[in-house]
PDB file of N, CA and C in Angstrom:
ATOM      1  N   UNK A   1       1.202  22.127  24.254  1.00  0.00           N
ATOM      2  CA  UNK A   1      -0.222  22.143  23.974  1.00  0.00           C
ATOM      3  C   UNK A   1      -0.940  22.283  25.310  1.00  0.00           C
ATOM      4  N   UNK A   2      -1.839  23.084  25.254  1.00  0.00           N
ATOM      5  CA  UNK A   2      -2.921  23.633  26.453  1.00  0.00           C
ATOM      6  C   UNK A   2      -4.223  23.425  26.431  1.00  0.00           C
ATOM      7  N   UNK A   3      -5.102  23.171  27.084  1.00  0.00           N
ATOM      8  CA  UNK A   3      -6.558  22.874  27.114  1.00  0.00           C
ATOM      9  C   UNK A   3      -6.935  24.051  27.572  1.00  0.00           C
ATOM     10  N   UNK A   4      -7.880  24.228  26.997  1.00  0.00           N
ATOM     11  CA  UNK A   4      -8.891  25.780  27.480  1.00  0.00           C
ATOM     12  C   UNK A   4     -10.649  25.016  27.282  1.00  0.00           C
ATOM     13  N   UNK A   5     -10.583  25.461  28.753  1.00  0.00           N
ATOM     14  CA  UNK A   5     -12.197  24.725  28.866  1.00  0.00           C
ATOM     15  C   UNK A   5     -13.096  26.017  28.957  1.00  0.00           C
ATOM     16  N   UNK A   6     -14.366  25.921  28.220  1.00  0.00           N
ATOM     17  CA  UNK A   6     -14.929  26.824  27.931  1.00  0.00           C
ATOM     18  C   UNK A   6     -16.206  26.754  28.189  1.00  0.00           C
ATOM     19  N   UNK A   7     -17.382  27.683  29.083  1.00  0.00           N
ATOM     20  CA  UNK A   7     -18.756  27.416  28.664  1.00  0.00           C
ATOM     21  C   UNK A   7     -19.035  27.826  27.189  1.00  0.00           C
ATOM     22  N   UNK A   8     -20.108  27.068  27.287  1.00  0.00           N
ATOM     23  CA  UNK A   8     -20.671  27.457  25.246  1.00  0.00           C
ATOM     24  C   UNK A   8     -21.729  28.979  25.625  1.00  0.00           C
ATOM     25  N   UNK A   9     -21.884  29.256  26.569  1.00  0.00           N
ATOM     26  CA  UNK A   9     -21.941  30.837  26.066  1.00  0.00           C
ATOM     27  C   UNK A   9     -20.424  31.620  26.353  1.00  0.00           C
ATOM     28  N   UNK A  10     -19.870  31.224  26.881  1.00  0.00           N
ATOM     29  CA  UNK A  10     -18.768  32.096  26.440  1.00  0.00           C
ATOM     30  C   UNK A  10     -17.654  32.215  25.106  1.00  0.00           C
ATOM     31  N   UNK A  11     -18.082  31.147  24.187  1.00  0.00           N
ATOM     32  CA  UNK A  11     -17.504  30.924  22.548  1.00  0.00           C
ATOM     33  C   UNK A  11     -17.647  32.086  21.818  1.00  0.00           C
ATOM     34  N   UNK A  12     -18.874  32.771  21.644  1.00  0.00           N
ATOM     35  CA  UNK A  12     -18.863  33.852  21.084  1.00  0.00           C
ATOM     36  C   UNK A  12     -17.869  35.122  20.800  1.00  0.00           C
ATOM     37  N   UNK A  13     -18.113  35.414  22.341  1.00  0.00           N
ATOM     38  CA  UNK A  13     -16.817  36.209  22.894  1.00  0.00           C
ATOM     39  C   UNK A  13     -15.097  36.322  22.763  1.00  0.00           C
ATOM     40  N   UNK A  14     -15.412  34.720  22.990  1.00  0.00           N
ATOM     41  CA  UNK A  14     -14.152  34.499  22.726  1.00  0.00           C
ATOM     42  C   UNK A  14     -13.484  34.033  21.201  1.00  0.00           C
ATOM     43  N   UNK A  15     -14.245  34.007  20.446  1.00  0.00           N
ATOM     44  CA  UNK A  15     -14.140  32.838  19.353  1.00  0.00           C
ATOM     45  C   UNK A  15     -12.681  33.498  17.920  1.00  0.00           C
ATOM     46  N   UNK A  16     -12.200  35.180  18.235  1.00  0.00           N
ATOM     47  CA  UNK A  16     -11.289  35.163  17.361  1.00  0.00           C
ATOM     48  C   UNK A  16     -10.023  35.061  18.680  1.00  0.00           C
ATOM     49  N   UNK A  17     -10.239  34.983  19.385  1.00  0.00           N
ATOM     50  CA  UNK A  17      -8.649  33.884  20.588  1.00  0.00           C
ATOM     51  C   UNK A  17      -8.809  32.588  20.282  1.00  0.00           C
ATOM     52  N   UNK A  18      -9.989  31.917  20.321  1.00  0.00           N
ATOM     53  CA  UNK A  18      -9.825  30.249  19.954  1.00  0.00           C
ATOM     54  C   UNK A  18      -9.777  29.859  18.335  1.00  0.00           C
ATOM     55  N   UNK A  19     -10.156  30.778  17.494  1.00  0.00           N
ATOM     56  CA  UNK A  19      -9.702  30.677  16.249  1.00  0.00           C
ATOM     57  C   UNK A  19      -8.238  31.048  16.181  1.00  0.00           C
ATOM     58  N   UNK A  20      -7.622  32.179  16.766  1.00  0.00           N
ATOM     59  CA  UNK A  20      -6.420  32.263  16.507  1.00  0.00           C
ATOM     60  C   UNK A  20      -5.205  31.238  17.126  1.00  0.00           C
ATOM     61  N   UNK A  21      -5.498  30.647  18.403  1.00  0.00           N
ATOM     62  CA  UNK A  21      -4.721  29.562  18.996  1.00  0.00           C
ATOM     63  C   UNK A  21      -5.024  28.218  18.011  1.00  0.00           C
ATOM     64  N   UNK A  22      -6.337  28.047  17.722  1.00  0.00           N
ATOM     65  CA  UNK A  22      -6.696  26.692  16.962  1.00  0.00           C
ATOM     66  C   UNK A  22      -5.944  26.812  15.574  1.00  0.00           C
ATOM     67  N   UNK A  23      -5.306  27.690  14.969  1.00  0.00           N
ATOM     68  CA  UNK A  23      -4.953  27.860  14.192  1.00  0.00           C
ATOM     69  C   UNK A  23      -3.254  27.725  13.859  1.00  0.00           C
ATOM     70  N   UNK A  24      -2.653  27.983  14.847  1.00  0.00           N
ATOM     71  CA  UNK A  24      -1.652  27.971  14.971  1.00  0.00           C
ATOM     72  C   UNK A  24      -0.928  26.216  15.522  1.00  0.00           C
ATOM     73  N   UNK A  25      -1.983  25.765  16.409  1.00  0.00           N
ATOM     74  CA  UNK A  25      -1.996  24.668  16.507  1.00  0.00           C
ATOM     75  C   UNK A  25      -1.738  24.216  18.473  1.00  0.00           C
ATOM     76  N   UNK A  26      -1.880  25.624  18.870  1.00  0.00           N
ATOM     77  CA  UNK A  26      -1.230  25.745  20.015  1.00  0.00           C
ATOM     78  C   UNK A  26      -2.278  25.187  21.016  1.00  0.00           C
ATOM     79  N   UNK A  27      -3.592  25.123  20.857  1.00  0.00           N
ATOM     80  CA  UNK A  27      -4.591  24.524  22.207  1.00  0.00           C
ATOM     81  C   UNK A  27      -5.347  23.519  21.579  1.00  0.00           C
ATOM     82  N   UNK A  28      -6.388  23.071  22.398  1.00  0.00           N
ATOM     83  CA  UNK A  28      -7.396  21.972  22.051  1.00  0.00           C
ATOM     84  C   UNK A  28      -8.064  22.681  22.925  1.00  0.00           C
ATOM     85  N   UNK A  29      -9.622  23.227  22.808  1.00  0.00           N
ATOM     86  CA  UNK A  29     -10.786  24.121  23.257  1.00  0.00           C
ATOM     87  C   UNK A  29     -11.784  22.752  23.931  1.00  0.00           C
ATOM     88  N   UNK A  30     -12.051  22.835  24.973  1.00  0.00           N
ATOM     89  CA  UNK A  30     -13.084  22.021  25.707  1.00  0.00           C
ATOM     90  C   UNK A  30     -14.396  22.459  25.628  1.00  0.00           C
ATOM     91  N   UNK A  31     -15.510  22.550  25.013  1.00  0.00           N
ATOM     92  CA  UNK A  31     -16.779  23.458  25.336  1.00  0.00           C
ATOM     93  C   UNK A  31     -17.883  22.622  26.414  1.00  0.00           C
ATOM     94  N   UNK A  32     -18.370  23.313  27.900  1.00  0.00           N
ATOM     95  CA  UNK A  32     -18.507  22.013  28.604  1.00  0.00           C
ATOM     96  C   UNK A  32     -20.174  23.227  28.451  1.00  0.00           C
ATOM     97  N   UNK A  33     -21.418  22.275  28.808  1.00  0.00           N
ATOM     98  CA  UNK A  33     -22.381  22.828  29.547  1.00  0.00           C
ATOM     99  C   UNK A  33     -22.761  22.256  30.443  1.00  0.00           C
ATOM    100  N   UNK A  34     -22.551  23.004  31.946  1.00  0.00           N
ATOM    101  CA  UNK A  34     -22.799  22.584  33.061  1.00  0.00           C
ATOM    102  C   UNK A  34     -21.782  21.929  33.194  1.00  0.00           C
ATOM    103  N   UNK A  35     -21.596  20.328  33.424  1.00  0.00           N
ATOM    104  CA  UNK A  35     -20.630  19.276  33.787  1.00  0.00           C
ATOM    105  C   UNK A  35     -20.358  18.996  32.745  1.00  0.00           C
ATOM    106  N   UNK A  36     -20.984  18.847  31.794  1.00  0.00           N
ATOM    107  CA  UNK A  36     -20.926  17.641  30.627  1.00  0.00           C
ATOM    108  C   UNK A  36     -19.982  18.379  29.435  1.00  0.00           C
ATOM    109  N   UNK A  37     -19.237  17.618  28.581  1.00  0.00           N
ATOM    110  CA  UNK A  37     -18.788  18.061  27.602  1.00  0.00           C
ATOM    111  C   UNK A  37     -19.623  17.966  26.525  1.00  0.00           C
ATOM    112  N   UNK A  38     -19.619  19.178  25.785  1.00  0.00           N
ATOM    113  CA  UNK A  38     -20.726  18.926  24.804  1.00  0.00           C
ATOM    114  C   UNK A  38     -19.655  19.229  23.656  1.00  0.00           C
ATOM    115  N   UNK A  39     -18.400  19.560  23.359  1.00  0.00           N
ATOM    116  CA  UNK A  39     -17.466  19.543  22.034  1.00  0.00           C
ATOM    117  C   UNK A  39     -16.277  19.685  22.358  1.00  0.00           C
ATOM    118  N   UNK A  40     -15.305  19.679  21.744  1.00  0.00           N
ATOM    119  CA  UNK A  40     -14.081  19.481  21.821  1.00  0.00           C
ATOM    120  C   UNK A  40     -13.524  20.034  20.687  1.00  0.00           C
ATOM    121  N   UNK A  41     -12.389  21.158  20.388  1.00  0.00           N
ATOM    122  CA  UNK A  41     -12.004  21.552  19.084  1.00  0.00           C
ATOM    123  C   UNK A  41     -10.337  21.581  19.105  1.00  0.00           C
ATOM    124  N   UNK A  42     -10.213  20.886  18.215  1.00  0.00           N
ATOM    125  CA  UNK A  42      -8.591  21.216  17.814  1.00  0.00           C
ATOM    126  C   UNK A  42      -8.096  21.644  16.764  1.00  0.00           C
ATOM    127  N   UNK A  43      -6.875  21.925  16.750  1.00  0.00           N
ATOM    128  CA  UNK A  43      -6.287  22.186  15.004  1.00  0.00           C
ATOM    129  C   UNK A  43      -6.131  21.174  13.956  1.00  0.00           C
ATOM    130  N   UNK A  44      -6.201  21.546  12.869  1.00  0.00           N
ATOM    131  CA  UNK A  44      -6.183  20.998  11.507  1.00  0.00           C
ATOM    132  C   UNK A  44      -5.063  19.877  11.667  1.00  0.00           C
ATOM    133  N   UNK A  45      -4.006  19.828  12.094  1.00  0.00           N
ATOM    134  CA  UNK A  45      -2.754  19.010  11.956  1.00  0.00           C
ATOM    135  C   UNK A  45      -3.298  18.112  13.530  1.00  0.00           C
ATOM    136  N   UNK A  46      -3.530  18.392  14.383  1.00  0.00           N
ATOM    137  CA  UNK A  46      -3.917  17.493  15.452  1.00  0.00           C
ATOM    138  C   UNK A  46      -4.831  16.544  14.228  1.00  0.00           C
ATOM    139  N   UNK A  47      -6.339  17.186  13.666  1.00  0.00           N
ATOM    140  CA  UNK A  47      -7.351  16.244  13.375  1.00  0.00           C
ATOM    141  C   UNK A  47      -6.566  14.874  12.313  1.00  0.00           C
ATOM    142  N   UNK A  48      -5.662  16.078  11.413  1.00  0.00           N
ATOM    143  CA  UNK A  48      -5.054  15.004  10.364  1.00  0.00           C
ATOM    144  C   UNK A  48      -4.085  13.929  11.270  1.00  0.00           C
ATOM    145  N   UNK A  49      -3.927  14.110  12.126  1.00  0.00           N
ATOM    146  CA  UNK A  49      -2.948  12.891  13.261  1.00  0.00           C
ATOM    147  C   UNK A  49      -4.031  12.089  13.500  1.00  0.00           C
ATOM    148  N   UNK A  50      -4.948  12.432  14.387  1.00  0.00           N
ATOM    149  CA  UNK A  50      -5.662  11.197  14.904  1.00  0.00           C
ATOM    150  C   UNK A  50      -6.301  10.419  13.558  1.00  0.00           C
ATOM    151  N   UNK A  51      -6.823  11.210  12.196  1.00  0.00           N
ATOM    152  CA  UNK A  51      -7.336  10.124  11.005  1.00  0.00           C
ATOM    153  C   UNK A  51      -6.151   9.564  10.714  1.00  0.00           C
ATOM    154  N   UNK A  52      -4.865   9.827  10.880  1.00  0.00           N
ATOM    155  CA  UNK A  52      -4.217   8.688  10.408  1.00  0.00           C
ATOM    156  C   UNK A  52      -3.830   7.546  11.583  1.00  0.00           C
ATOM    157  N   UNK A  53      -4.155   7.902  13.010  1.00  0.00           N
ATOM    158  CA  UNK A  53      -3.732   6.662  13.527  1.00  0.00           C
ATOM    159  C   UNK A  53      -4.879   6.064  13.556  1.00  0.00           C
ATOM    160  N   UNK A  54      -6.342   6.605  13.160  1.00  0.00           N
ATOM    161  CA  UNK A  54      -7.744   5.831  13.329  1.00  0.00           C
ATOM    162  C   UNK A  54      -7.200   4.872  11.789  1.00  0.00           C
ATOM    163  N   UNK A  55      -6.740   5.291  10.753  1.00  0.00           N
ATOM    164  CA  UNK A  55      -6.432   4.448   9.430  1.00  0.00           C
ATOM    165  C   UNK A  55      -5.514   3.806  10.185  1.00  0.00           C
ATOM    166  N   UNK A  56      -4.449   3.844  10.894  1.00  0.00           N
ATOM    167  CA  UNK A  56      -3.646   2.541  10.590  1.00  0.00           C
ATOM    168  C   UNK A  56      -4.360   2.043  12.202  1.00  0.00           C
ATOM    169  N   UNK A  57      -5.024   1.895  12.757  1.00  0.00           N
ATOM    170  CA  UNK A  57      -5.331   1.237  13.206  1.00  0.00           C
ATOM    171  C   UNK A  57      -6.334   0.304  12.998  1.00  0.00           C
ATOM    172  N   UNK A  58      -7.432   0.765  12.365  1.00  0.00           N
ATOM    173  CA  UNK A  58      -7.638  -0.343  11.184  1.00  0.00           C
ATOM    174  C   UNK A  58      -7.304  -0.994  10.183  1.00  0.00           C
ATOM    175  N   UNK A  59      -6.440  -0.613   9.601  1.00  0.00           N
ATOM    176  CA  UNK A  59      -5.349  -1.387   8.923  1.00  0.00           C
ATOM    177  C   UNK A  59      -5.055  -3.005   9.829  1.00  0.00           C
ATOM    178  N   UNK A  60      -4.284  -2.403  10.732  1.00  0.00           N
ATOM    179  CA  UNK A  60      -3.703  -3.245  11.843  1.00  0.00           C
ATOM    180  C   UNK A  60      -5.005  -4.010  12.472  1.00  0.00           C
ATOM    181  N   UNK A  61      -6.131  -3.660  12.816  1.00  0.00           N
ATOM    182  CA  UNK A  61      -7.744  -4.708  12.885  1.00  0.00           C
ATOM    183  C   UNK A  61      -7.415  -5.707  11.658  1.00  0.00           C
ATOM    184  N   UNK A  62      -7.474  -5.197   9.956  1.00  0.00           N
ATOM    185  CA  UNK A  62      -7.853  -6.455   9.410  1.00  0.00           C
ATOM    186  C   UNK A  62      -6.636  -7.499   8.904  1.00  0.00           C
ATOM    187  N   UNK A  63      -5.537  -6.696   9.484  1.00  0.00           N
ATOM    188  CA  UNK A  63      -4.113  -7.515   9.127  1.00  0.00           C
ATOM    189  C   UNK A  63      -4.424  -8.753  10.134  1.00  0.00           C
ATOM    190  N   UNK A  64      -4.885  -8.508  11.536  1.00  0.00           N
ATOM    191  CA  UNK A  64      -5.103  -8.920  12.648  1.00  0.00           C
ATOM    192  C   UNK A  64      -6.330 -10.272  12.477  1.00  0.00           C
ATOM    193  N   UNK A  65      -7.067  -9.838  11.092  1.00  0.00           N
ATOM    194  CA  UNK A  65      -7.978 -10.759  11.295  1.00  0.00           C
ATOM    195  C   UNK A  65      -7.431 -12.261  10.325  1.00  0.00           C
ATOM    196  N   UNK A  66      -6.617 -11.615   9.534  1.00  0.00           N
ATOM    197  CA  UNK A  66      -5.878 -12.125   8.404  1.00  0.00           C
ATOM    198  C   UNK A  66      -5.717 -13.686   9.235  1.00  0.00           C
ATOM    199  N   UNK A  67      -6.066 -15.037   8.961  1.00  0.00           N
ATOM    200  CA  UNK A  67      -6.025 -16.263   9.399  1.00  0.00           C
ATOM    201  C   UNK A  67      -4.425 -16.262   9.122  1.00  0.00           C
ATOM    202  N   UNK A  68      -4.123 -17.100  10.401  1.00  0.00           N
ATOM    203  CA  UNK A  68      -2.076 -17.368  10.656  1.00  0.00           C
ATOM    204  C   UNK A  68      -2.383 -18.934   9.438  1.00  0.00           C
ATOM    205  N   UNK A  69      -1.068 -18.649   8.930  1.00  0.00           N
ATOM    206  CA  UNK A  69      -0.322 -20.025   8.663  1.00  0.00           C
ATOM    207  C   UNK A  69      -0.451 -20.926   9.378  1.00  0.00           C
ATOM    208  N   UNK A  70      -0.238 -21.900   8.674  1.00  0.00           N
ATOM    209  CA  UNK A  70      -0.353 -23.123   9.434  1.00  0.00           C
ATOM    210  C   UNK A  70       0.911 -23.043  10.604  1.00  0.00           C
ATOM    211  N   UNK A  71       1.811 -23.075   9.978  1.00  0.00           N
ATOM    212  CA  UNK A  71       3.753 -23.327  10.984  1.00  0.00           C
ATOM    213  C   UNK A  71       3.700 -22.013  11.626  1.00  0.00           C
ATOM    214  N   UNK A  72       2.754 -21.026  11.543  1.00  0.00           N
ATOM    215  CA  UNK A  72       3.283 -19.732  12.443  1.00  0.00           C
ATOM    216  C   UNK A  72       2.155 -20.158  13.476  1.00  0.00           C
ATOM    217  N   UNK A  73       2.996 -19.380  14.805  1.00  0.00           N
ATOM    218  CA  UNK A  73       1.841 -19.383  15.961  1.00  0.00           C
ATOM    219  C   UNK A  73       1.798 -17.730  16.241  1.00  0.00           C
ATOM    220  N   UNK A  74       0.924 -17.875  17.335  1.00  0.00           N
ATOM    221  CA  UNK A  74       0.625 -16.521  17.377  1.00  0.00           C
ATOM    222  C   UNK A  74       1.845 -15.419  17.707  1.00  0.00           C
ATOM    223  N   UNK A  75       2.138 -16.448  18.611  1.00  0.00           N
ATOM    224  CA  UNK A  75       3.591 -15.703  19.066  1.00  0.00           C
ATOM    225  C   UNK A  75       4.054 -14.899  18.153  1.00  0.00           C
ATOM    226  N   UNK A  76       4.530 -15.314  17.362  1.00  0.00           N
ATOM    227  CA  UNK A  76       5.293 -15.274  15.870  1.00  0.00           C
ATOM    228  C   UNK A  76       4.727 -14.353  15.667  1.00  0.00           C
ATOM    229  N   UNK A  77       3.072 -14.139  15.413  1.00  0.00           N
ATOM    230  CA  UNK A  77       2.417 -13.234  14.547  1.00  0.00           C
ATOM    231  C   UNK A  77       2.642 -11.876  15.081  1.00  0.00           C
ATOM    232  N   UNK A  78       2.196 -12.011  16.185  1.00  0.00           N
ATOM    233  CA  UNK A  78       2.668 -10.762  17.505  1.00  0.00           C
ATOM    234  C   UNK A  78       3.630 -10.257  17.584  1.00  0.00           C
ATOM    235  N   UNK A  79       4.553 -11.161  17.330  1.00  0.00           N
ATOM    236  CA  UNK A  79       5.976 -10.846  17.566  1.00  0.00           C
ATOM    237  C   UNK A  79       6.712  -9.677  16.271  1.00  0.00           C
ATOM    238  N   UNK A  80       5.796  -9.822  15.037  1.00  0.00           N
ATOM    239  CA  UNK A  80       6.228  -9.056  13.739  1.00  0.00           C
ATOM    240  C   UNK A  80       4.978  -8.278  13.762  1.00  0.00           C
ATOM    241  N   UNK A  81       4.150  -7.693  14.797  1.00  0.00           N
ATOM    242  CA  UNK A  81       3.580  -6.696  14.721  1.00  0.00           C
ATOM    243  C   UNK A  81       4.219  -5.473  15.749  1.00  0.00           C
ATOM    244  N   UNK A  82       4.894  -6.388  16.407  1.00  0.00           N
ATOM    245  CA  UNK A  82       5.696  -5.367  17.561  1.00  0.00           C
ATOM    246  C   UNK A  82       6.897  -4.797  17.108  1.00  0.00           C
ATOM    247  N   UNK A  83       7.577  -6.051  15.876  1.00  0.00           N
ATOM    248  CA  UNK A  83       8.813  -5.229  15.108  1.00  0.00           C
ATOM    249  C   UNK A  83       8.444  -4.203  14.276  1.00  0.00           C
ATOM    250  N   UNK A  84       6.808  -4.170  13.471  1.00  0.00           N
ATOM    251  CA  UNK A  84       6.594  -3.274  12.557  1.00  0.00           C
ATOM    252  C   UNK A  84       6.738  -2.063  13.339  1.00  0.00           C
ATOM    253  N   UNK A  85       5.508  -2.003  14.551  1.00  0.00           N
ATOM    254  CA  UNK A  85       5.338  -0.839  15.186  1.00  0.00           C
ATOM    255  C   UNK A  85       6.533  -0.057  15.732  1.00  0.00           C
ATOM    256  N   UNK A  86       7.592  -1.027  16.255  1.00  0.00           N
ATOM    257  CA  UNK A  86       8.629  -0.346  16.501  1.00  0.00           C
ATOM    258  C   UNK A  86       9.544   0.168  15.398  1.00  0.00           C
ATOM    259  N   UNK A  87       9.559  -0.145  13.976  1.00  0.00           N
ATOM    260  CA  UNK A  87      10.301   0.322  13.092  1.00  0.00           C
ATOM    261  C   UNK A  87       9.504   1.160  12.479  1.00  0.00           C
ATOM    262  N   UNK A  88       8.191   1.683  12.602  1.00  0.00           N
ATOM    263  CA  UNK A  88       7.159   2.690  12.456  1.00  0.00           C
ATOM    264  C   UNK A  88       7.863   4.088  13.015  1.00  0.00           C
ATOM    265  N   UNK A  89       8.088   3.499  14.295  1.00  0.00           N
ATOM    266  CA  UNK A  89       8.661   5.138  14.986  1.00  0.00           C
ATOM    267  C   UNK A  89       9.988   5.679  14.640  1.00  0.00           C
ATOM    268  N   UNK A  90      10.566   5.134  13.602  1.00  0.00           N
ATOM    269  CA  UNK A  90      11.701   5.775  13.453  1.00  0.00           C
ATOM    270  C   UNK A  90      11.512   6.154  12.118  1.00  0.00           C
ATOM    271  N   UNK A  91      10.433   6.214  11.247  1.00  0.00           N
ATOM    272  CA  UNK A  91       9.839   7.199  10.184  1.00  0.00           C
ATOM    273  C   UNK A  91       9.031   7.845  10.292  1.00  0.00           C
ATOM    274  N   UNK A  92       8.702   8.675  11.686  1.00  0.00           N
ATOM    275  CA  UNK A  92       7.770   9.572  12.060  1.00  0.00           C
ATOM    276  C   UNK A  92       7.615  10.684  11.471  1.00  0.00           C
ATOM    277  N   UNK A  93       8.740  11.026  10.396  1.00  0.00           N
ATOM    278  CA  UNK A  93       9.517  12.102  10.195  1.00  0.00           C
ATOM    279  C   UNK A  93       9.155  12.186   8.922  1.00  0.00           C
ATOM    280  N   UNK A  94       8.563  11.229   8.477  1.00  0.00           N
ATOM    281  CA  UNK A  94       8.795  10.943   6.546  1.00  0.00           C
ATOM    282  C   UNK A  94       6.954  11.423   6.681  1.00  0.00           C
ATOM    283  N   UNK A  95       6.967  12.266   5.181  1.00  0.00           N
ATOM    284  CA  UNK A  95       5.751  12.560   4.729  1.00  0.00           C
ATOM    285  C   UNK A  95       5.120  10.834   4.170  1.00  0.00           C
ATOM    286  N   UNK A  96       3.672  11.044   3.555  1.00  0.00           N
ATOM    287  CA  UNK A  96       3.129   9.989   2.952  1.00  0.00           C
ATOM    288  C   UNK A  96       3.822   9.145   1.940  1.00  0.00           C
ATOM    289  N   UNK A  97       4.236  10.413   1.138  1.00  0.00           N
ATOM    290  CA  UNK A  97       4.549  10.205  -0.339  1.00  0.00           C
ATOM    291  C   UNK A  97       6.451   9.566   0.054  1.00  0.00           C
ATOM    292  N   UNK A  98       7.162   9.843   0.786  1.00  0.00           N
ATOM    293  CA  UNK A  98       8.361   9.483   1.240  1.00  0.00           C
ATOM    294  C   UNK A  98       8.132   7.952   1.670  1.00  0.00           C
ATOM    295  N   UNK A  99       6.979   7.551   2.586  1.00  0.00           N
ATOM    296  CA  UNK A  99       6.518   6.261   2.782  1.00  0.00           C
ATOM    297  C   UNK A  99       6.244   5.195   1.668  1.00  0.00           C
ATOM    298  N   UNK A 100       5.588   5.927   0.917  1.00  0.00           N
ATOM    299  CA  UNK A 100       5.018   4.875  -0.129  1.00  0.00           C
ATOM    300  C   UNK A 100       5.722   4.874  -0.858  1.00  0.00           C
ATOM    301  N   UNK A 101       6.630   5.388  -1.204  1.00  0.00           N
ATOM    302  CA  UNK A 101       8.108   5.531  -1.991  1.00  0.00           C
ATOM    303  C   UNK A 101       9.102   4.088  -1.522  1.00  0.00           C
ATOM    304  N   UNK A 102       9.126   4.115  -0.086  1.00  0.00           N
ATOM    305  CA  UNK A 102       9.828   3.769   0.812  1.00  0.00           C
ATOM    306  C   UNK A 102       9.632   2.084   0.443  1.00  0.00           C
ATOM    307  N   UNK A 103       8.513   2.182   1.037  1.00  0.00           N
ATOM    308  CA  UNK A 103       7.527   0.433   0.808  1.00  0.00           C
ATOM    309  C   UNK A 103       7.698  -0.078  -0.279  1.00  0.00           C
ATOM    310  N   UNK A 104       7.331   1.281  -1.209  1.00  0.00           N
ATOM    311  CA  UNK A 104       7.449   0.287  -2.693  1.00  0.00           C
ATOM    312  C   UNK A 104       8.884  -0.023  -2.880  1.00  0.00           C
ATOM    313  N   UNK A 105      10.156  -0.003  -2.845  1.00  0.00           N
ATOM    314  CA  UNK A 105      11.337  -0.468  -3.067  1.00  0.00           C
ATOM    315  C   UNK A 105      11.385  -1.189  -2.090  1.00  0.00           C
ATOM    316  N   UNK A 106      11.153  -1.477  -0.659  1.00  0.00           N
ATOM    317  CA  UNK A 106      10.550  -2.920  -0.153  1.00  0.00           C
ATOM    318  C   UNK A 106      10.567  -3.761  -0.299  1.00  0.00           C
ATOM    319  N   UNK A 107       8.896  -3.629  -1.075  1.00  0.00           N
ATOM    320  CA  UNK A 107       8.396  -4.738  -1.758  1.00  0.00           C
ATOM    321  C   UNK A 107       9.107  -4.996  -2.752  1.00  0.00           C
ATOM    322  N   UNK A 108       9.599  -4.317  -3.996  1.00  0.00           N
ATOM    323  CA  UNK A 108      10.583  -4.704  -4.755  1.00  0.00           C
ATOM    324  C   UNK A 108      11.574  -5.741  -4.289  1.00  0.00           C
ATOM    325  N   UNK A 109      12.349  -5.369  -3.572  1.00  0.00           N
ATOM    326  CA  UNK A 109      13.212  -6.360  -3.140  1.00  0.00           C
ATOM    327  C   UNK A 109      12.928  -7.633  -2.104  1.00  0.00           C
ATOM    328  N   UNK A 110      11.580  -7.410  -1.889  1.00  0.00           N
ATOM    329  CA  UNK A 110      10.930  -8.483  -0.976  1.00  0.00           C
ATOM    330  C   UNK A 110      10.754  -9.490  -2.227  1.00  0.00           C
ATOM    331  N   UNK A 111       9.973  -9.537  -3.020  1.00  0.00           N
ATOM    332  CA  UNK A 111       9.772  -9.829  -4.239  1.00  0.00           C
ATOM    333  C   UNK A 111      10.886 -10.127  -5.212  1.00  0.00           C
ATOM    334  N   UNK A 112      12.205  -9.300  -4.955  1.00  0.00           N
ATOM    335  CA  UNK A 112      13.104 -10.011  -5.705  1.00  0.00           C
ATOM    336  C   UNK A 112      13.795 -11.108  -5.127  1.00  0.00           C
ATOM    337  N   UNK A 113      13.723 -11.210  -3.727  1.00  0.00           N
ATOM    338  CA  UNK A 113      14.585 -12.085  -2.975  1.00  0.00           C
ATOM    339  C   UNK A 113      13.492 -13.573  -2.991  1.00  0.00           C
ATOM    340  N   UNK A 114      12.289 -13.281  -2.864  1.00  0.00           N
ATOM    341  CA  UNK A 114      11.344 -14.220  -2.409  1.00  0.00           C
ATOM    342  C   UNK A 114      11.204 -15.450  -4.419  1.00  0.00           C
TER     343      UNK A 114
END
């Protein structure tokens, strides 16, 4: 992946090269005027990445706000947010529907054992 920084009068000109790279998935387009950045454009599969780590990162805010048990300390609490995240990265690979598939037999057996 490549950055292409651009003045915003030069978009015009350019705009079926940054449609065709944005499309493919190959750059992220900078549009600056003067110093300042005034937009930023990426591809469809970049945008759908960052809404899902903006969702599970709020997720992870109100799990976070979730009041501890009495017998757990924080440690503890921390400590099974660092095992989730790390057992997160080894289903990077699995679509949504493979996930929620996944969880729900989980919970099944979380639920059958508990």
């Amino acid at each position: 992946m490549s950055t292409i920084t651009l003045k915003t009068t030069e978009v015009p000109s350019r705009w079926p090269d940054i449609w065709a790279n944005l499309s493919i998935g190959n750059d992220e387009v900078v549009i600056t005027e003067g110093q300042q950045i005034k937009a930023v454009m990426i591809s469809q599969l970049r945008y759908c990445y960052f809404l899902e780590l903006a969702k599970r990162e709020a997720q992870r805010q109100r799990a976070l706000t979730l009041p501890l048990v009495a017998q757990e300390s924080a440690a503890i609490w921390n400590a099974g947010f660092e095992t989730l995240e790390h057992l997160s990265k080894k289903f990077t690979g699995l679509s949504d529907g493979e996930m929620d598939n996944l969880f729900g037999q989980v919970l099944v057996e979380v639920r059958r054992v508990t």
